[in-house]
C-alpha atoms as a PDB file:
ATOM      1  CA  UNK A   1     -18.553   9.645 -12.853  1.00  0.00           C
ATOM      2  CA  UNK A   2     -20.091   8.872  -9.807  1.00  0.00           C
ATOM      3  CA  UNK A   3     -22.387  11.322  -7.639  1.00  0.00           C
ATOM      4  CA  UNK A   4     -20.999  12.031  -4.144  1.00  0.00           C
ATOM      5  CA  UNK A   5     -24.032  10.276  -2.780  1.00  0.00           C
ATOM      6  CA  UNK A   6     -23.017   7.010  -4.440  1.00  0.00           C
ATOM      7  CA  UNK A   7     -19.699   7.345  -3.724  1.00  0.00           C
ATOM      8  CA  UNK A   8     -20.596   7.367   0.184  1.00  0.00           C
ATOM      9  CA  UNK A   9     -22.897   4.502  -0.294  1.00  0.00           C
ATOM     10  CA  UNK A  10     -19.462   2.343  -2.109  1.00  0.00           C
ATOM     11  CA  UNK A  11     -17.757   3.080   1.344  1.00  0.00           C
ATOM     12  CA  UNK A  12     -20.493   2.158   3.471  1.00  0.00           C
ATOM     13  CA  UNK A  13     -20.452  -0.686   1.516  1.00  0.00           C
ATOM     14  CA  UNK A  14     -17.211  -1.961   1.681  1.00  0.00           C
ATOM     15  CA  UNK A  15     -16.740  -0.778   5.641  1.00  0.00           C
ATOM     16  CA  UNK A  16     -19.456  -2.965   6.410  1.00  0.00           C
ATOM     17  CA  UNK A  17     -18.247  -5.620   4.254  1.00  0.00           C
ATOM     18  CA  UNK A  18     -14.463  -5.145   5.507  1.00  0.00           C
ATOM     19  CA  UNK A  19     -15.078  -3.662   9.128  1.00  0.00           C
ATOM     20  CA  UNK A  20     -10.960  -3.693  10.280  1.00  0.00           C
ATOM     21  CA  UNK A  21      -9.248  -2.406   6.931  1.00  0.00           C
ATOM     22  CA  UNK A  22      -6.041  -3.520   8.225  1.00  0.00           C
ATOM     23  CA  UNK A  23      -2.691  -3.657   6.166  1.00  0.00           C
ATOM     24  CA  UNK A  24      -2.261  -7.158   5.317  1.00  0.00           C
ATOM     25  CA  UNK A  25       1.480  -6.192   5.945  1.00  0.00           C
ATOM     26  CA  UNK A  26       2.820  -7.366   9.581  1.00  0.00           C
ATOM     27  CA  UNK A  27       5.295  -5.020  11.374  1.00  0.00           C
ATOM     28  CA  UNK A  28       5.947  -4.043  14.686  1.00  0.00           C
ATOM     29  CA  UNK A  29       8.550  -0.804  14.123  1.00  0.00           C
ATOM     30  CA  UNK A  30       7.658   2.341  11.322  1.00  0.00           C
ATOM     31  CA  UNK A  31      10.453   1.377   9.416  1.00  0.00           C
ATOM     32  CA  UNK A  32       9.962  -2.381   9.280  1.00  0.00           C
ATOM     33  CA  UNK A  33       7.137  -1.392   7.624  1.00  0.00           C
ATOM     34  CA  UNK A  34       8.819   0.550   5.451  1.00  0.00           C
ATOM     35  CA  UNK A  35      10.674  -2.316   4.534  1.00  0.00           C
ATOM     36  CA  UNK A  36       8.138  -4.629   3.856  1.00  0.00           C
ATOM     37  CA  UNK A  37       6.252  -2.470   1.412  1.00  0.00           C
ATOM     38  CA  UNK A  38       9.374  -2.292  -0.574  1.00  0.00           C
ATOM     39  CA  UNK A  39       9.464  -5.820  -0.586  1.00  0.00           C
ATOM     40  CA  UNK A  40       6.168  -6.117  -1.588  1.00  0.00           C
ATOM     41  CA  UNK A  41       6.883  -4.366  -5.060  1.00  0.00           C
ATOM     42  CA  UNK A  42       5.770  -6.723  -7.583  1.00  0.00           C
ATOM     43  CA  UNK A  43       5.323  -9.654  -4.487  1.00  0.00           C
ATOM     44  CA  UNK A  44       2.272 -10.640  -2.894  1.00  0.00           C
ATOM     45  CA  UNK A  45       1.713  -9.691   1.023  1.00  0.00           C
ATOM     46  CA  UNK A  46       1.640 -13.259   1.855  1.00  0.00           C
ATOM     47  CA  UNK A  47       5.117 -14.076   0.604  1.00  0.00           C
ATOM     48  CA  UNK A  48       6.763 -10.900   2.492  1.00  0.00           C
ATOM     49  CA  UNK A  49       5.113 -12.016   5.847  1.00  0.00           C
ATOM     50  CA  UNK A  50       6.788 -15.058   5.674  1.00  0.00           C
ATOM     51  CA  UNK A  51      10.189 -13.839   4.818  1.00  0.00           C
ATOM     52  CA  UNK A  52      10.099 -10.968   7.251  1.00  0.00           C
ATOM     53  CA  UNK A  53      10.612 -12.479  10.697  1.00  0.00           C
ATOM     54  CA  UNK A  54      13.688 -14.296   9.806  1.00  0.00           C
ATOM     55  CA  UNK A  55      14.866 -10.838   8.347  1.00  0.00           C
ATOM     56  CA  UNK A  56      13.472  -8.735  11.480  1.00  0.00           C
ATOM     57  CA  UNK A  57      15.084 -11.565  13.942  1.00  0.00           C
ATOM     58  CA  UNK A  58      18.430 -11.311  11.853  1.00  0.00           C
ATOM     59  CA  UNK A  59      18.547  -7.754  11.642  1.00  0.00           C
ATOM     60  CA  UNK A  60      16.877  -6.698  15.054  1.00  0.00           C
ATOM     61  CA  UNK A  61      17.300  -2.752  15.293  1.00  0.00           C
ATOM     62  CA  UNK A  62      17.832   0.429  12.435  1.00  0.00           C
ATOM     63  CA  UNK A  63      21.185   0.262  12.842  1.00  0.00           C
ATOM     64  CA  UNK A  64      21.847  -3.846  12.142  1.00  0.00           C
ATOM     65  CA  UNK A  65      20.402  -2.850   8.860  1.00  0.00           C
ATOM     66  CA  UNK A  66      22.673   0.285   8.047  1.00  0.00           C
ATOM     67  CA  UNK A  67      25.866  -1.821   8.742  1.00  0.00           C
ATOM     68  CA  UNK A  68      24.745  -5.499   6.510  1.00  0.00           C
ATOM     69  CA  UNK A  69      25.474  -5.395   3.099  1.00  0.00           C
ATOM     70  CA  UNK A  70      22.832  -5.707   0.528  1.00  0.00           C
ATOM     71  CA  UNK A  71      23.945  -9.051  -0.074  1.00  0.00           C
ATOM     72  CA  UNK A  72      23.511  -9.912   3.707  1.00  0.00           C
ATOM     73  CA  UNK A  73      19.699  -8.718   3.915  1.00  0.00           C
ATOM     74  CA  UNK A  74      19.528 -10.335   0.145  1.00  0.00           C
ATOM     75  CA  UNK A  75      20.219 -13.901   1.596  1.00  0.00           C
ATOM     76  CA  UNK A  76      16.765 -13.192   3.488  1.00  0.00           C
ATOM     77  CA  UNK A  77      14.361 -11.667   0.495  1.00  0.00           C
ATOM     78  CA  UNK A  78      15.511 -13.834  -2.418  1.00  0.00           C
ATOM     79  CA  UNK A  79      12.061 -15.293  -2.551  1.00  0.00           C
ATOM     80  CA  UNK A  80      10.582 -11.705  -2.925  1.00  0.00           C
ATOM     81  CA  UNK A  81      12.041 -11.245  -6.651  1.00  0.00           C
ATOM     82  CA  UNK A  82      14.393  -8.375  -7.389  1.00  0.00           C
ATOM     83  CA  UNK A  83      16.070  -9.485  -4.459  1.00  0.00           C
ATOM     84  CA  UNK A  84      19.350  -7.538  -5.296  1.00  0.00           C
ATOM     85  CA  UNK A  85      17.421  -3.935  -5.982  1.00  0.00           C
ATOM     86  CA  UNK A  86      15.513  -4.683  -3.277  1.00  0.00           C
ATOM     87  CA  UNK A  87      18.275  -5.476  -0.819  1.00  0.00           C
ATOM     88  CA  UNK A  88      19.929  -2.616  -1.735  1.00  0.00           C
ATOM     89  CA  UNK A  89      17.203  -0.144  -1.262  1.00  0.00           C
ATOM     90  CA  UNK A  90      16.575  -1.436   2.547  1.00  0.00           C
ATOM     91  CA  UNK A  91      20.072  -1.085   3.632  1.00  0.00           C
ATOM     92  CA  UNK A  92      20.364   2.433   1.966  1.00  0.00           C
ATOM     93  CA  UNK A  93      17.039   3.366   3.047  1.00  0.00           C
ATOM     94  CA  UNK A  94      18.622   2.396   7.145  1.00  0.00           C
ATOM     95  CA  UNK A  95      21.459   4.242   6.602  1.00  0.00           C
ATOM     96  CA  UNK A  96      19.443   7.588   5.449  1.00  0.00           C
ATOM     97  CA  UNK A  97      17.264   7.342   8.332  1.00  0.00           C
ATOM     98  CA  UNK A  98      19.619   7.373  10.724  1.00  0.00           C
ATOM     99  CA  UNK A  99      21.868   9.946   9.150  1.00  0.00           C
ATOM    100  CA  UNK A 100      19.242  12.355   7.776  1.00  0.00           C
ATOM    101  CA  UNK A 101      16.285  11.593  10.238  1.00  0.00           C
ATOM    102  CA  UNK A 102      17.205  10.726  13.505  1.00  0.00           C
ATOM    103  CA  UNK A 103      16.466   7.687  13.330  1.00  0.00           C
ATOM    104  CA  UNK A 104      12.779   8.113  12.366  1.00  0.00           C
ATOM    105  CA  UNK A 105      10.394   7.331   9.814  1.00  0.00           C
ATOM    106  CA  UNK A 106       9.830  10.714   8.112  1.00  0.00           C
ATOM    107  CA  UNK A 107       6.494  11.974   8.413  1.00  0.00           C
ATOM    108  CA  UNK A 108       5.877  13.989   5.239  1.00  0.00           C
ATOM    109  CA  UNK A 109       5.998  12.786   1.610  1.00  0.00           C
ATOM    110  CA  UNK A 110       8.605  15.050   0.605  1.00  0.00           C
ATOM    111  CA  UNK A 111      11.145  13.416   2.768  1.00  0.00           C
ATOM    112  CA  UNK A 112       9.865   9.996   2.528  1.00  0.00           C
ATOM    113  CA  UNK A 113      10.580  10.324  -1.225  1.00  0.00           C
ATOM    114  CA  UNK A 114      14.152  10.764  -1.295  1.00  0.00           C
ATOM    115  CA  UNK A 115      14.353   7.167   0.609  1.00  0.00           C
ATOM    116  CA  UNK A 116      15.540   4.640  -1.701  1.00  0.00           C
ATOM    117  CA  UNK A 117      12.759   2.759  -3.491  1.00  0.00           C
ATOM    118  CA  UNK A 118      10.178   3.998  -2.016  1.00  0.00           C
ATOM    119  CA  UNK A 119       7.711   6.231  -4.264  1.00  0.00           C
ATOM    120  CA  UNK A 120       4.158   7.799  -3.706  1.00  0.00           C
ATOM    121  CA  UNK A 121       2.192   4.674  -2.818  1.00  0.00           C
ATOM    122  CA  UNK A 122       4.763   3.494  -0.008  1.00  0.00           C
ATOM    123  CA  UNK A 123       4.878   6.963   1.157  1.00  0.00           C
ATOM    124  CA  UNK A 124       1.010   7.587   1.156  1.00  0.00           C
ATOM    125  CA  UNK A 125       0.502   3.877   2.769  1.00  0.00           C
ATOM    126  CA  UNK A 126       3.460   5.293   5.768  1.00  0.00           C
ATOM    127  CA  UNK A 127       1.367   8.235   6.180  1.00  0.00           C
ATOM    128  CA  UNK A 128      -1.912   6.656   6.487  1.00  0.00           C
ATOM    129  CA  UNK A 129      -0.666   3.687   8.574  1.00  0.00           C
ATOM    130  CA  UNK A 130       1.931   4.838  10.679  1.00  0.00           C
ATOM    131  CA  UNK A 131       1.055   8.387  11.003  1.00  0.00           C
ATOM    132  CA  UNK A 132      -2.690   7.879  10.341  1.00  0.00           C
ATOM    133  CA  UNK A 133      -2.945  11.608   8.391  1.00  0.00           C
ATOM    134  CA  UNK A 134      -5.791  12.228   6.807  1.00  0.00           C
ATOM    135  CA  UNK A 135      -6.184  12.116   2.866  1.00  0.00           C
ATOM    136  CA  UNK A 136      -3.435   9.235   2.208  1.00  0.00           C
ATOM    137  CA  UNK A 137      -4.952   7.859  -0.721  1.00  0.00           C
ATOM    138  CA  UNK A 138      -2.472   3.803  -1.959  1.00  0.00           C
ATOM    139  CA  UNK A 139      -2.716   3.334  -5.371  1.00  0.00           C
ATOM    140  CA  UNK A 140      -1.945  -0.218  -6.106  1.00  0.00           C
ATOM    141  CA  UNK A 141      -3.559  -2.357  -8.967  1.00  0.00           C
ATOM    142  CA  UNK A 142      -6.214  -3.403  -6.653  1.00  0.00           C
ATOM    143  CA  UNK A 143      -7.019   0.515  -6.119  1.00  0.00           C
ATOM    144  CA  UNK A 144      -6.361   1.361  -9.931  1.00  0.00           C
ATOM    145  CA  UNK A 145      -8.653  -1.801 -10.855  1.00  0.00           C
ATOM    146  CA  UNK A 146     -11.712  -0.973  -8.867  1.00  0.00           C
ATOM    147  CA  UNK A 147     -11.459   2.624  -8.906  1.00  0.00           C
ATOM    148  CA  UNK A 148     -12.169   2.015 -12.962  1.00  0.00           C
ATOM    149  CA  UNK A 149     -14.650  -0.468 -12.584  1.00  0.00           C
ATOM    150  CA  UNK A 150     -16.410   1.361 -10.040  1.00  0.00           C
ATOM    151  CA  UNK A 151     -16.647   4.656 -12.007  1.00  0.00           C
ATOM    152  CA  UNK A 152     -14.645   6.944  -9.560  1.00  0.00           C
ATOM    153  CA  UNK A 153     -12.109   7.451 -12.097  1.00  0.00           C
ATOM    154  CA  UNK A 154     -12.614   7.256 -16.109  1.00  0.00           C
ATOM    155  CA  UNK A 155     -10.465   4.858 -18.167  1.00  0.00           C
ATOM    156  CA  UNK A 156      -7.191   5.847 -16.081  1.00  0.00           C
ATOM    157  CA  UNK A 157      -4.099   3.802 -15.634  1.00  0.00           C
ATOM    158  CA  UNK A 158      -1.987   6.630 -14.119  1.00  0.00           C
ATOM    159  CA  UNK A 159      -1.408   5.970 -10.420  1.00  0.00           C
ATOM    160  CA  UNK A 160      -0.917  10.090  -9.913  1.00  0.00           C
ATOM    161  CA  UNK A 161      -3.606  10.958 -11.844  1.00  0.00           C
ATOM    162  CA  UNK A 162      -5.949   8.183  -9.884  1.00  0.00           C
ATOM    163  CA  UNK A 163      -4.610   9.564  -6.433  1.00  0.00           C
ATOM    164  CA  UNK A 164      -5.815  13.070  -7.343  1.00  0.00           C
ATOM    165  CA  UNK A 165      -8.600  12.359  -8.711  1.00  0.00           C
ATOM    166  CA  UNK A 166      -9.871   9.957  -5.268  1.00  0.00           C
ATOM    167  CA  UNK A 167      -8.743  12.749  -2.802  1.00  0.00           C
ATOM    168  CA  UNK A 168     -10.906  14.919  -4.526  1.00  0.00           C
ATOM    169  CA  UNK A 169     -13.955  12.574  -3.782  1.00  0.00           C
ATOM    170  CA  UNK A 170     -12.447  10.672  -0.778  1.00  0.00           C
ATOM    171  CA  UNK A 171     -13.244  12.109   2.713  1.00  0.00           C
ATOM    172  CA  UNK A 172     -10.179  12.674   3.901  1.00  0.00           C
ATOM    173  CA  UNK A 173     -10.370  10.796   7.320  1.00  0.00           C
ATOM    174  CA  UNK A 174     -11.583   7.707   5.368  1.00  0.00           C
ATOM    175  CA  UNK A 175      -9.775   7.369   2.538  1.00  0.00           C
ATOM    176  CA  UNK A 176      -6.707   5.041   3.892  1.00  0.00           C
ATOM    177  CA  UNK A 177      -9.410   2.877   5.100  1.00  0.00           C
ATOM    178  CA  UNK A 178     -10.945   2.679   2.431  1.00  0.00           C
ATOM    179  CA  UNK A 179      -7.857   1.907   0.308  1.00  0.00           C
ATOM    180  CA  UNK A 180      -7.030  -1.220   2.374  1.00  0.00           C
ATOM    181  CA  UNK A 181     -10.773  -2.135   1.551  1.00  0.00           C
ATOM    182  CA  UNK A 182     -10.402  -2.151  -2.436  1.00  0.00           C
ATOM    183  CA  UNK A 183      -7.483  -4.368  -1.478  1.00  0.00           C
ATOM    184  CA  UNK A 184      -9.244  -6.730   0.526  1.00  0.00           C
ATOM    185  CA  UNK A 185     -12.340  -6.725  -2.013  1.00  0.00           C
ATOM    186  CA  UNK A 186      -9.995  -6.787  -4.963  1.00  0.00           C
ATOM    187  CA  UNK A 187      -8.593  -9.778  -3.890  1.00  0.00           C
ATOM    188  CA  UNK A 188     -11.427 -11.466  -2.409  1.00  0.00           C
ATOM    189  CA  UNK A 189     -14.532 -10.499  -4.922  1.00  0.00           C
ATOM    190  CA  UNK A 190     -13.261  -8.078  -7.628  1.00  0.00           C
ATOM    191  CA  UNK A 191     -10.409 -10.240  -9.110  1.00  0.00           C
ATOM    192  CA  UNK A 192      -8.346  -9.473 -11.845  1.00  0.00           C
ATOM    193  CA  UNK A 193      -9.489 -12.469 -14.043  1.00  0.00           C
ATOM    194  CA  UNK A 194     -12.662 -13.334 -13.026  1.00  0.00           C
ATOM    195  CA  UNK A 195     -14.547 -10.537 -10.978  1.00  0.00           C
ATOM    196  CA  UNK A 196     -17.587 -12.316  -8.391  1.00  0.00           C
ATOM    197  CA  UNK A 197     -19.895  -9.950  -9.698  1.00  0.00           C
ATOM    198  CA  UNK A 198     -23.283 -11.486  -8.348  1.00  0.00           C
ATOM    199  CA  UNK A 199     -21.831 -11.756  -4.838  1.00  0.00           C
ATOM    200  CA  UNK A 200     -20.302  -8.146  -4.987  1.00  0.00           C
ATOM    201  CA  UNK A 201     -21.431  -5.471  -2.456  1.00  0.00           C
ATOM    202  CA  UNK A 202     -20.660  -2.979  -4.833  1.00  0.00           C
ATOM    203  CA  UNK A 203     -22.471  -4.423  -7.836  1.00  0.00           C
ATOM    204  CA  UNK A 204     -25.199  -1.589  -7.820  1.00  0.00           C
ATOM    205  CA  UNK A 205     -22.719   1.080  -8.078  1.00  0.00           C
ATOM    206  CA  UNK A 206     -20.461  -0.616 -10.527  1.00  0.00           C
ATOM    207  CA  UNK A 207     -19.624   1.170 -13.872  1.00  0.00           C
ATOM    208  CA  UNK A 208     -18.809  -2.236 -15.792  1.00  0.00           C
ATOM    209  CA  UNK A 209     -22.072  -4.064 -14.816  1.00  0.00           C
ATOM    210  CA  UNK A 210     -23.948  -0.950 -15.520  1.00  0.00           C
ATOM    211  CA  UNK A 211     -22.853   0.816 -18.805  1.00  0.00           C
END
């Protein structure tokens, strides 16, 4: 495992490497994106960003949402896969917000949890994004991916174990940013197939180069 002085010098690293750490997601309203990151379940960003302003245009407010059907909001996210599920969770998801919450994005996992769909890495990315609490840690396969090969976790596929185990290390007022970094780097340097190790930032620090 890493010391706590490496593990500030991976961050460094990838802030200066990744200065904005914005959510490759677009959105203007909380719950559009809300929406989107549901959509993004087993999708790239890329492909939600260009199905979402049809859908946003078509479906303008909360409440357009609560009153489609699923098969309305479907005829705009077919190209997302699981189109139907998906569909389904949105327009459930509306109608819950405006009859449990006001109207509003809930601000705490708890509640953001008993939304349709939406599970502890939509809820930690709402927190962090919207909300901008500290500690939001987004466990995605880029975050799972690097957090192995960069030693901060050991041999650990479990996206709850891998949360815990990064807010323990993670300063908490840096760790969202530094979430949308292993996504940027993971996509850009620290692929899946074929990692850019001798161009990587990181490579110092990295468990896999250095065992």
């Amino acid at each position: 495992m890493k010391t706590q002085a490496q593990i500030s010098a991976i961050i460094e690293e990838l802030k200066q490497l990744y200065p904005d750490a914005l959510c490759s997601l677009e959105y203007q309203k909380d719950y559009e994106l809300l929406f989107s990151v549901r959509l993004a379940a087993q999708c790239t960003d890329a492909r939600v960003n260009l199905v979402t302003p049809a859908l946003f245009e078509r479906f303008p407010t909360l409440e357009s949402f609560a009153a489609a059907t699923p098969d309305e909001v479907g005829e705009y996210v077919r190209s997302c896969g699981f189109w139907r599920a998906k569909a389904k969770d949105i327009v459930g998801s509306a109608q819950m917000l405006l009859r449990d919450f006001g109207g509003k994005v809930p601000d705490n996992m708890d509640d953001l949890l008993t939304l349709p769909g939406v599970g502890r890495k939509s809820a930690n990315l709402i927190l962090g994004d919207v909300f901008r609490q500290p500690g939001a840690v987004v466990v995605d396969t880029h975050c799972i991916r690097l957090s192995n090969r960069l030693g901060l976790v050991d041999n650990d596929k479990d996206p709850v174990r891998i949360e815990k185990a990064l807010r323990a290390v993670l300063p908490p007022e840096k760790s969202n940013d530094f979430c949308h970094r292993l996504v940027l780097h993971g996509r850009a340097v620290c692929t899946a197939r074929k990692p850019l190790c001798d161009i990587c930032c990181c490579a110092a620090y990295c468990k896999t180069l250095n065992q």
